[in-house]
C-alpha atoms as a PDB file:
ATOM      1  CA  UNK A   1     -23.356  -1.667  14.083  1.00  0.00           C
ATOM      2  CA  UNK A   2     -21.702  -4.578  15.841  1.00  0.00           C
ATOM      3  CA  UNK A   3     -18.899  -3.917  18.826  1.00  0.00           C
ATOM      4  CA  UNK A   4     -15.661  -5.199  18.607  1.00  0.00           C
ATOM      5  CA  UNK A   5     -12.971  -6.375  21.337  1.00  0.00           C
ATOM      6  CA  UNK A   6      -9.655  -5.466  21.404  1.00  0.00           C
ATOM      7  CA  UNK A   7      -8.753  -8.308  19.505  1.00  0.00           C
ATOM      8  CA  UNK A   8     -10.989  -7.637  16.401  1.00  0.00           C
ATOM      9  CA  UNK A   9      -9.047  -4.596  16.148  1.00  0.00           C
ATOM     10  CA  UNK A  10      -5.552  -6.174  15.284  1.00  0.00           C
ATOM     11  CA  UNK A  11      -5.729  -6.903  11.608  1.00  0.00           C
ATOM     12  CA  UNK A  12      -5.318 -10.669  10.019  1.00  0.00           C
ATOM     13  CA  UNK A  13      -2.119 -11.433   8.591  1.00  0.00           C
ATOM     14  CA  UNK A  14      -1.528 -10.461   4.898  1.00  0.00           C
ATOM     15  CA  UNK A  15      -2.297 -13.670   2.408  1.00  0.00           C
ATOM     16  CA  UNK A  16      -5.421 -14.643   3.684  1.00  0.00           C
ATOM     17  CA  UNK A  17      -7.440 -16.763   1.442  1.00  0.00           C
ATOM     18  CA  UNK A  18     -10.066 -15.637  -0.417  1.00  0.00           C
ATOM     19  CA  UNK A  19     -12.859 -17.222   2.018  1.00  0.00           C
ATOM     20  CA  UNK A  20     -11.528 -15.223   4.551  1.00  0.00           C
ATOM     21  CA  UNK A  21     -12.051 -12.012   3.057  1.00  0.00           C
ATOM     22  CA  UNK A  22     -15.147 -11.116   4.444  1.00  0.00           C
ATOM     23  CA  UNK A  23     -13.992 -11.822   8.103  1.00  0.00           C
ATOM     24  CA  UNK A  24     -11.176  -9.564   7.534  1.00  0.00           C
ATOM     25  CA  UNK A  25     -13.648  -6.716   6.449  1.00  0.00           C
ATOM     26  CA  UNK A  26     -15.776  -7.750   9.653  1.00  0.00           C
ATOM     27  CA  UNK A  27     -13.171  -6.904  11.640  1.00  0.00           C
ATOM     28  CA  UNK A  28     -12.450  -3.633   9.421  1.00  0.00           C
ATOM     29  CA  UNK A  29     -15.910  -2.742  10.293  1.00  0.00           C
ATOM     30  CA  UNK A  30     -15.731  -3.516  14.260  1.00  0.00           C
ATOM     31  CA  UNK A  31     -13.099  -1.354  14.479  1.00  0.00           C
ATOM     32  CA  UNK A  32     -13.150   0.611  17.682  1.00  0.00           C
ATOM     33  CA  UNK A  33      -9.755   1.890  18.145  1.00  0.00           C
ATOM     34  CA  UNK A  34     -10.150   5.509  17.680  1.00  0.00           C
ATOM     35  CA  UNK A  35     -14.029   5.394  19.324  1.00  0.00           C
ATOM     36  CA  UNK A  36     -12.504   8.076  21.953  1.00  0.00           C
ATOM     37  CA  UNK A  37     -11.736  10.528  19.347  1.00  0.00           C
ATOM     38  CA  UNK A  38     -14.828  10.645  17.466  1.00  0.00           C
ATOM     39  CA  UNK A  39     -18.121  12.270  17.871  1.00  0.00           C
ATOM     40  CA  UNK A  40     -20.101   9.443  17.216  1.00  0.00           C
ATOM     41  CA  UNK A  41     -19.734   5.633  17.681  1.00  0.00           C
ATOM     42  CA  UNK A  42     -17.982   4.434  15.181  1.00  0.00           C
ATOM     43  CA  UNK A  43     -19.259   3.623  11.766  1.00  0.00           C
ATOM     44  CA  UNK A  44     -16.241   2.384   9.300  1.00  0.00           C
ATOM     45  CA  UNK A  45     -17.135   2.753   6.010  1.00  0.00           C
ATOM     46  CA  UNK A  46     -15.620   0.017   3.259  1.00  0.00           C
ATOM     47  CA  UNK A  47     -16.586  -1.455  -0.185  1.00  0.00           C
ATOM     48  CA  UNK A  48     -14.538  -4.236  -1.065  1.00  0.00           C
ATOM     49  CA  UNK A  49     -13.691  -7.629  -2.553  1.00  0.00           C
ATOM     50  CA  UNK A  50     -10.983  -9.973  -3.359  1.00  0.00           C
ATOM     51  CA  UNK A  51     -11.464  -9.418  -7.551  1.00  0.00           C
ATOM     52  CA  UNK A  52     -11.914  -5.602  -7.381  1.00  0.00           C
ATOM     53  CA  UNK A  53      -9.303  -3.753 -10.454  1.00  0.00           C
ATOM     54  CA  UNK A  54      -9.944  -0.408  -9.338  1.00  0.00           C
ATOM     55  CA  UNK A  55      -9.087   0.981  -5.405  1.00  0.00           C
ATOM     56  CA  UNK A  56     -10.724   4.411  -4.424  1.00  0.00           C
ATOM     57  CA  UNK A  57      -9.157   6.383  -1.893  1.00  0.00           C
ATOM     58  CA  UNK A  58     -10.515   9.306  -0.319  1.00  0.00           C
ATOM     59  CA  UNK A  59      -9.809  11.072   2.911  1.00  0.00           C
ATOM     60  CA  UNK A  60     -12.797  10.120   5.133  1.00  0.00           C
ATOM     61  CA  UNK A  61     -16.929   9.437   5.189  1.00  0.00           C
ATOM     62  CA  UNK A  62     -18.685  12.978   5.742  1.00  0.00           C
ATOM     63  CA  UNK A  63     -22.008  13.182   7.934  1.00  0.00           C
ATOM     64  CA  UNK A  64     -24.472  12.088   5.370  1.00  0.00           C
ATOM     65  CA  UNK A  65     -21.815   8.672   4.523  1.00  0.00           C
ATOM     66  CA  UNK A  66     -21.739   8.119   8.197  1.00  0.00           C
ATOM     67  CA  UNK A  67     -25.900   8.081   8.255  1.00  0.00           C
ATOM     68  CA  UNK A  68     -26.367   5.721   5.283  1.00  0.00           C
ATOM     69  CA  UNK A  69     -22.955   3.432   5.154  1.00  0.00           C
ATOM     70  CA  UNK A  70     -22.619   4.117   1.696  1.00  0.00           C
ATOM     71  CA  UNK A  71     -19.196   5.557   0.919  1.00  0.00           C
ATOM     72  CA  UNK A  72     -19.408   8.135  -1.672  1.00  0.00           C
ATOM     73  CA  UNK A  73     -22.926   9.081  -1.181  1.00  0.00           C
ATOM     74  CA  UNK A  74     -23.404  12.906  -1.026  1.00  0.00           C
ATOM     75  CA  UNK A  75     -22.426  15.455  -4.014  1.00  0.00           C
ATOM     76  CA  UNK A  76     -19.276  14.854  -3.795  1.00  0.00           C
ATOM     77  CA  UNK A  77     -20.027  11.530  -5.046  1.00  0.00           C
ATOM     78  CA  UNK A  78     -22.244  12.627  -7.715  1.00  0.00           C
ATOM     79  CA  UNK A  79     -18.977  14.552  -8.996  1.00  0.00           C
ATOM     80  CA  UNK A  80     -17.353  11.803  -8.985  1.00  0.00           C
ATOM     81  CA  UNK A  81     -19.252   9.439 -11.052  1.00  0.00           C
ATOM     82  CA  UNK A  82     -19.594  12.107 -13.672  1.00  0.00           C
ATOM     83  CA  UNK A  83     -15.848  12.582 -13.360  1.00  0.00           C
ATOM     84  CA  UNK A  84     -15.357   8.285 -13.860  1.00  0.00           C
ATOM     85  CA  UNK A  85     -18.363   8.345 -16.799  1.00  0.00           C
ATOM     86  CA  UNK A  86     -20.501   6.083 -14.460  1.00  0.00           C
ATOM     87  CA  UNK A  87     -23.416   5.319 -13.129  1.00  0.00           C
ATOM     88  CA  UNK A  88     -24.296   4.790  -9.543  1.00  0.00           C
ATOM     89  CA  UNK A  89     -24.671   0.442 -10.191  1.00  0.00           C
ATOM     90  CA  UNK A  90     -21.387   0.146 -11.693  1.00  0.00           C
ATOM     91  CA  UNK A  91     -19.134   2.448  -9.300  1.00  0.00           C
ATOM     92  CA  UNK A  92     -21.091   0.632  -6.565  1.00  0.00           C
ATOM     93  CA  UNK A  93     -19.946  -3.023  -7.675  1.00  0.00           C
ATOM     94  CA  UNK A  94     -17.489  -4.274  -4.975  1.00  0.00           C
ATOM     95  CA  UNK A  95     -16.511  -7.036  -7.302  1.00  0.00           C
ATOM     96  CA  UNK A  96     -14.671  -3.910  -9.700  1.00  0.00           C
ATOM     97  CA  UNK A  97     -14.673  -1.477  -7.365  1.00  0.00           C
ATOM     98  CA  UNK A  98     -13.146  -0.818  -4.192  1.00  0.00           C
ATOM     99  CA  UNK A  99     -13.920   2.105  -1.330  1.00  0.00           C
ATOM    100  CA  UNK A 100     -11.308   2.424   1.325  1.00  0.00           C
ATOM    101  CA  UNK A 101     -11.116   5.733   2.390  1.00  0.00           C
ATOM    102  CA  UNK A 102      -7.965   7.235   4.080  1.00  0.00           C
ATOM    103  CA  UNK A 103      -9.657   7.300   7.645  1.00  0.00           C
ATOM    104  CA  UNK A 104     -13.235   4.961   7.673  1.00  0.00           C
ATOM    105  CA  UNK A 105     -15.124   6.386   9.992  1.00  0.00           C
ATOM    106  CA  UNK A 106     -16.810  10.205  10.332  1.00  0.00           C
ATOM    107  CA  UNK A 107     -14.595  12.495  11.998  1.00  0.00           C
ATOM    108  CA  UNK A 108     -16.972  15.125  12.648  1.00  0.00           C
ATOM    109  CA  UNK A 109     -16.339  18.569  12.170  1.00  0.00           C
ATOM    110  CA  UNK A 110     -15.362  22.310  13.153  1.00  0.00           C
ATOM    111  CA  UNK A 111     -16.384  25.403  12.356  1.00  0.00           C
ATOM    112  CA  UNK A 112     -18.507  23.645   9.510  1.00  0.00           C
ATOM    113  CA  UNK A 113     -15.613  21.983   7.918  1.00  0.00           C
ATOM    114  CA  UNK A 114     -14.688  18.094   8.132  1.00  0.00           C
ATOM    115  CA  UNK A 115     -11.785  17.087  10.559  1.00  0.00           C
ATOM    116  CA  UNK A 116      -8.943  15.197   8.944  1.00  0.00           C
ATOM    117  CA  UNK A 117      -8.901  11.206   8.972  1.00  0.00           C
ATOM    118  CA  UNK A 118      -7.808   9.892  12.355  1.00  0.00           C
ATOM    119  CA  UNK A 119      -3.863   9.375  11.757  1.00  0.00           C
ATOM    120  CA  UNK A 120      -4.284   5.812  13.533  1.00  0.00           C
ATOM    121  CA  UNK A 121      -6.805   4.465  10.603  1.00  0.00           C
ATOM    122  CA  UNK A 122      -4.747   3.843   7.220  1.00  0.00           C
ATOM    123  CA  UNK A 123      -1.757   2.714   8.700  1.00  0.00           C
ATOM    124  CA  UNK A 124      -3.799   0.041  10.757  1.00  0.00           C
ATOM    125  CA  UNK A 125      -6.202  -1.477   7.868  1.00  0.00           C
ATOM    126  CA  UNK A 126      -4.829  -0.118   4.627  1.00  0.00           C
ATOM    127  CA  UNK A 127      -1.882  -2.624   4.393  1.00  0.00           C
ATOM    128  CA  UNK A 128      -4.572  -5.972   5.165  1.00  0.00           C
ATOM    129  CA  UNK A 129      -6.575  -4.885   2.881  1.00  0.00           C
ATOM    130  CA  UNK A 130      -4.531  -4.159   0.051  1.00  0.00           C
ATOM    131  CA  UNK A 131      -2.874  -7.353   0.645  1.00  0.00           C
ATOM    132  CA  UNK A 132      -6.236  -9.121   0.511  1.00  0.00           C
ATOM    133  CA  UNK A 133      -7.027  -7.384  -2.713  1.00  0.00           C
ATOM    134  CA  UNK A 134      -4.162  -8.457  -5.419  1.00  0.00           C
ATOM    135  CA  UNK A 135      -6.321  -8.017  -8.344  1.00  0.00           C
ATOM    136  CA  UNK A 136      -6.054  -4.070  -8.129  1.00  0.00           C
ATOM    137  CA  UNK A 137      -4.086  -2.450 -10.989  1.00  0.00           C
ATOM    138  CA  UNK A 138      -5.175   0.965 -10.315  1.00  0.00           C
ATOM    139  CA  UNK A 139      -5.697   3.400  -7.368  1.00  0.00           C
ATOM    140  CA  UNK A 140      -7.189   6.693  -7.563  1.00  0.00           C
ATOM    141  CA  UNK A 141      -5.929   9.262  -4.883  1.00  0.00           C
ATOM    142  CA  UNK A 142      -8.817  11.961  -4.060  1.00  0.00           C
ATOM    143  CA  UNK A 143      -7.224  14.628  -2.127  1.00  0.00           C
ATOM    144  CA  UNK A 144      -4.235  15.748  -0.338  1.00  0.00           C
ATOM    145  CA  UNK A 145      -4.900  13.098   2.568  1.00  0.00           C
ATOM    146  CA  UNK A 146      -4.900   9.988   0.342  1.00  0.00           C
ATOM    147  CA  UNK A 147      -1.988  11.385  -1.652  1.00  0.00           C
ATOM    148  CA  UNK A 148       0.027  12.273   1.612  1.00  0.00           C
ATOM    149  CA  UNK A 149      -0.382   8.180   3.151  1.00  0.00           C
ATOM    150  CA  UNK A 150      -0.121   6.577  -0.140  1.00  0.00           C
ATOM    151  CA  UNK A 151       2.899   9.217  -2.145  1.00  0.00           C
ATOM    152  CA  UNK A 152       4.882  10.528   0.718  1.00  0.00           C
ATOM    153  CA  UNK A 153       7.465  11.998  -0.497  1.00  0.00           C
ATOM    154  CA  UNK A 154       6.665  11.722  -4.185  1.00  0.00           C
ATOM    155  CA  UNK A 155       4.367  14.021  -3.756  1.00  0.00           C
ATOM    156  CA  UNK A 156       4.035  17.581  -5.363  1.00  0.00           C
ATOM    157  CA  UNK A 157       4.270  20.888  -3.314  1.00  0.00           C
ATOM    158  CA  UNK A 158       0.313  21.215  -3.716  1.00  0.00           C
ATOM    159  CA  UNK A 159      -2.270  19.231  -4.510  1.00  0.00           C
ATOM    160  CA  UNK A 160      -2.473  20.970  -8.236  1.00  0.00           C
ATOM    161  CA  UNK A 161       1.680  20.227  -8.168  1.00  0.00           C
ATOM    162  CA  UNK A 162       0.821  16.304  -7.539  1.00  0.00           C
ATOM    163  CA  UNK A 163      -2.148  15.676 -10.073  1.00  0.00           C
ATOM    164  CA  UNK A 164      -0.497  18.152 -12.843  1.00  0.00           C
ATOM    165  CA  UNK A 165       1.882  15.224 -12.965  1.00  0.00           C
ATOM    166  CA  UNK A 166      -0.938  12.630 -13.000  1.00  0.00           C
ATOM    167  CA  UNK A 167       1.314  10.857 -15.864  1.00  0.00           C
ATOM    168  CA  UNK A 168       4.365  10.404 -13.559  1.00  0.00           C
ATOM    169  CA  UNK A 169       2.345   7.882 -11.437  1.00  0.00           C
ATOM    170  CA  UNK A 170       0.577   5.766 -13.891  1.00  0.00           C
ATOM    171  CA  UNK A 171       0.415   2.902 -14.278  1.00  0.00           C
ATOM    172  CA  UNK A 172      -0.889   1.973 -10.699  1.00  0.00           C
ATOM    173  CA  UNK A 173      -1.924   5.029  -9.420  1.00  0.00           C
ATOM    174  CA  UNK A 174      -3.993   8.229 -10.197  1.00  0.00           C
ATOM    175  CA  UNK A 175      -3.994  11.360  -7.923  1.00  0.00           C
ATOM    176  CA  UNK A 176      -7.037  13.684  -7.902  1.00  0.00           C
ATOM    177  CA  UNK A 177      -8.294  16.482  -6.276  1.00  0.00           C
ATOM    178  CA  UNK A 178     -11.222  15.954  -4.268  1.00  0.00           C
ATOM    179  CA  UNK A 179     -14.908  16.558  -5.824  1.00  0.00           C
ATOM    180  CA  UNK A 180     -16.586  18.658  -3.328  1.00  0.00           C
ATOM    181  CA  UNK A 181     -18.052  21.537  -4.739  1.00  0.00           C
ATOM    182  CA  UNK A 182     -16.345  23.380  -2.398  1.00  0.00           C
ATOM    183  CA  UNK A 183     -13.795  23.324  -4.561  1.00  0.00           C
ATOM    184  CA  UNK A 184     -14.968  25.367  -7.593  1.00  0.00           C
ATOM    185  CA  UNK A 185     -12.776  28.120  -7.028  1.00  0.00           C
ATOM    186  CA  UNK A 186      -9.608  25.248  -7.953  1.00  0.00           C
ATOM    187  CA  UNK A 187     -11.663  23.998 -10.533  1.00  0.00           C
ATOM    188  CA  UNK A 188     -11.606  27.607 -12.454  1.00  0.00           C
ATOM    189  CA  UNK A 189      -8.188  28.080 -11.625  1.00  0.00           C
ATOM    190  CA  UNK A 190      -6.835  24.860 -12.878  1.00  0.00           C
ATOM    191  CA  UNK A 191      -8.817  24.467 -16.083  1.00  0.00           C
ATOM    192  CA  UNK A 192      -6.227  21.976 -17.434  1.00  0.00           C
ATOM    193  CA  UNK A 193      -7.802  19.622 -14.897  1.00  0.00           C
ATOM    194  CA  UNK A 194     -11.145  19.059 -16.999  1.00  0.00           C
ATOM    195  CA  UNK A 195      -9.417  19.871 -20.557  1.00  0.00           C
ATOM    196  CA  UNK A 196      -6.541  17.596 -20.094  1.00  0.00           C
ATOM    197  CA  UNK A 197      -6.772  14.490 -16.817  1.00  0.00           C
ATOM    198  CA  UNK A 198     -10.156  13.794 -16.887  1.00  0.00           C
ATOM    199  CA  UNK A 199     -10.473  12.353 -20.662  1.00  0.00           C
ATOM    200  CA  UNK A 200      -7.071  10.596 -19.608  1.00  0.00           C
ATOM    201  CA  UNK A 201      -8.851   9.533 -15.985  1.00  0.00           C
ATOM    202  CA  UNK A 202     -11.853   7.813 -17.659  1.00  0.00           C
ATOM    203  CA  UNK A 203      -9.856   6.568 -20.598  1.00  0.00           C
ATOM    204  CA  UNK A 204      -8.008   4.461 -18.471  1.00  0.00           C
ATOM    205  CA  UNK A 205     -10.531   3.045 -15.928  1.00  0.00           C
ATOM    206  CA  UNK A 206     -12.880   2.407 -18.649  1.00  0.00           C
ATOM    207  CA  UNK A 207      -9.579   0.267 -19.931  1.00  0.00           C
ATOM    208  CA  UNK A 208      -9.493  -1.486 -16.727  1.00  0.00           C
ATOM    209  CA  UNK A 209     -12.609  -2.539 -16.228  1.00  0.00           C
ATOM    210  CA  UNK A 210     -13.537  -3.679 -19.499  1.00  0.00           C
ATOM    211  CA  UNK A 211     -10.420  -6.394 -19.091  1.00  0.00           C
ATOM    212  CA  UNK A 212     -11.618  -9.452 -18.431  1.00  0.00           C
ATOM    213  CA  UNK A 213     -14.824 -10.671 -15.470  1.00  0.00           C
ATOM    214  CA  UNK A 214     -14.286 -10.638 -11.682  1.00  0.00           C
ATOM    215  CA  UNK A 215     -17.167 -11.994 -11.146  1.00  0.00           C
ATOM    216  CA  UNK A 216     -16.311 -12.421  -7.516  1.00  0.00           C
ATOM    217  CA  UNK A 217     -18.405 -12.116  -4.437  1.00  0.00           C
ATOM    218  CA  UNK A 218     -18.897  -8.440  -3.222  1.00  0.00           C
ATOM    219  CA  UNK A 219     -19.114  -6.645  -0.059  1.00  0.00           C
ATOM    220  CA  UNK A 220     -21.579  -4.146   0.214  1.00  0.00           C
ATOM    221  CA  UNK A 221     -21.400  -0.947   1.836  1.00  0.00           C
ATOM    222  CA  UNK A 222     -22.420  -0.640   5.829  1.00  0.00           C
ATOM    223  CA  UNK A 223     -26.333  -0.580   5.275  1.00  0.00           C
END
């Protein structure tokens, strides 16, 4: 994992050109500023390229993400492929499909749970990134965390308030509840969820993607 300095921490300016992409994920991935505050060095965690359609945003890598550098790599991910119809090759093709989760590095945990993002993360490298990534038509918001940065105020009273009205975001953005299978219990609850977003949910990224070919240069996941 390379080191940064302080100045690899302030984000390019917005409009960078596309050869510059992959310095501005570089310096997305030296990121040190919240290296205090975590329990392991830091490890951000981004899949990403200038012709991606499709933005993913979680809430932040988990233990096993932070070992391997691959965003989305644990049973949560599993759950979410099946939910998206696709395999692990195509939701792992930068040049369709980007990974920028809320907070990009491990937070660690407490009392066997996962910590929220670090507040200091999105706010920092969300905004380069989506400006460096104008191809995007559609974001999917996993979780209250990615809803909360990204909705604000738009935002339902719960989680099942916000994606119940999945239709009053569209066309650029999709919230979700997050995959873990910790959540089973709001799975049963909320049958609507499978019956009625998630034909809608793969409908229209299978829409997106099959629209025209990126065919752009991809960065892989931390390896």
């Amino acid at each position: 994992m390379r080191s940064s300095s302080t100045s690899s921490n302030t984000p390019a300016e917005p409009g960078q050109p596309e050869e510059d992409f992959e310095r501005l994920v570089a310096q997305v991935q030296g990121c040190t500023v919240c290296a205090a505050n975590l329990p392991h060095f830091p490890r951000p965690v981004v899949c990403a390229s200038p012709t991606a359609r499709l933005l993913i945003v979680g809430q932040a890598p988990g233990r096993r993400v932070h070992e391997t550098g691959i965003p989305w790599n644990d049973p949560s991910g599993d759950q979410l492929r099946l939910w998206l119809g696709m395999t692990r090759e195509q939701f792992y093709d930068a040049s369709r499909i980007a990974i920028v989760p809320t907070g990009l590095c491990y937070p660690g945990t407490v009392k066997g749970s996962d910590l929220p993002p670090r507040p200091e993360c999105a706010p920092l490298w969300h905004p380069p990134l989506r400006a460096a990534m104008p191809a995007i038509r559609l974001t999917l918001l996993i979780g209250a965390y990615a809803q909360a940065y990204y909705l604000g105020r738009r935002r339902g009273r719960t989680l099942a308030d916000t994606v119940h009205a999945w239709r009053g975001f569209l066309p650029d953005t999709f919230p979700l509840p997050h995959p873990s299978p910790r959540n089973r219990l709001w799975f049963k609850r909320h049958p609507w969820f499978e019956q009625e977003v998630l034909p809608a949910l793969r409908e229209r990224v299978g829409t997106l993607l099959s629209t025209g070919d990126n065919g752009g240069a991809q960065i892989r996941p931390n390896q």
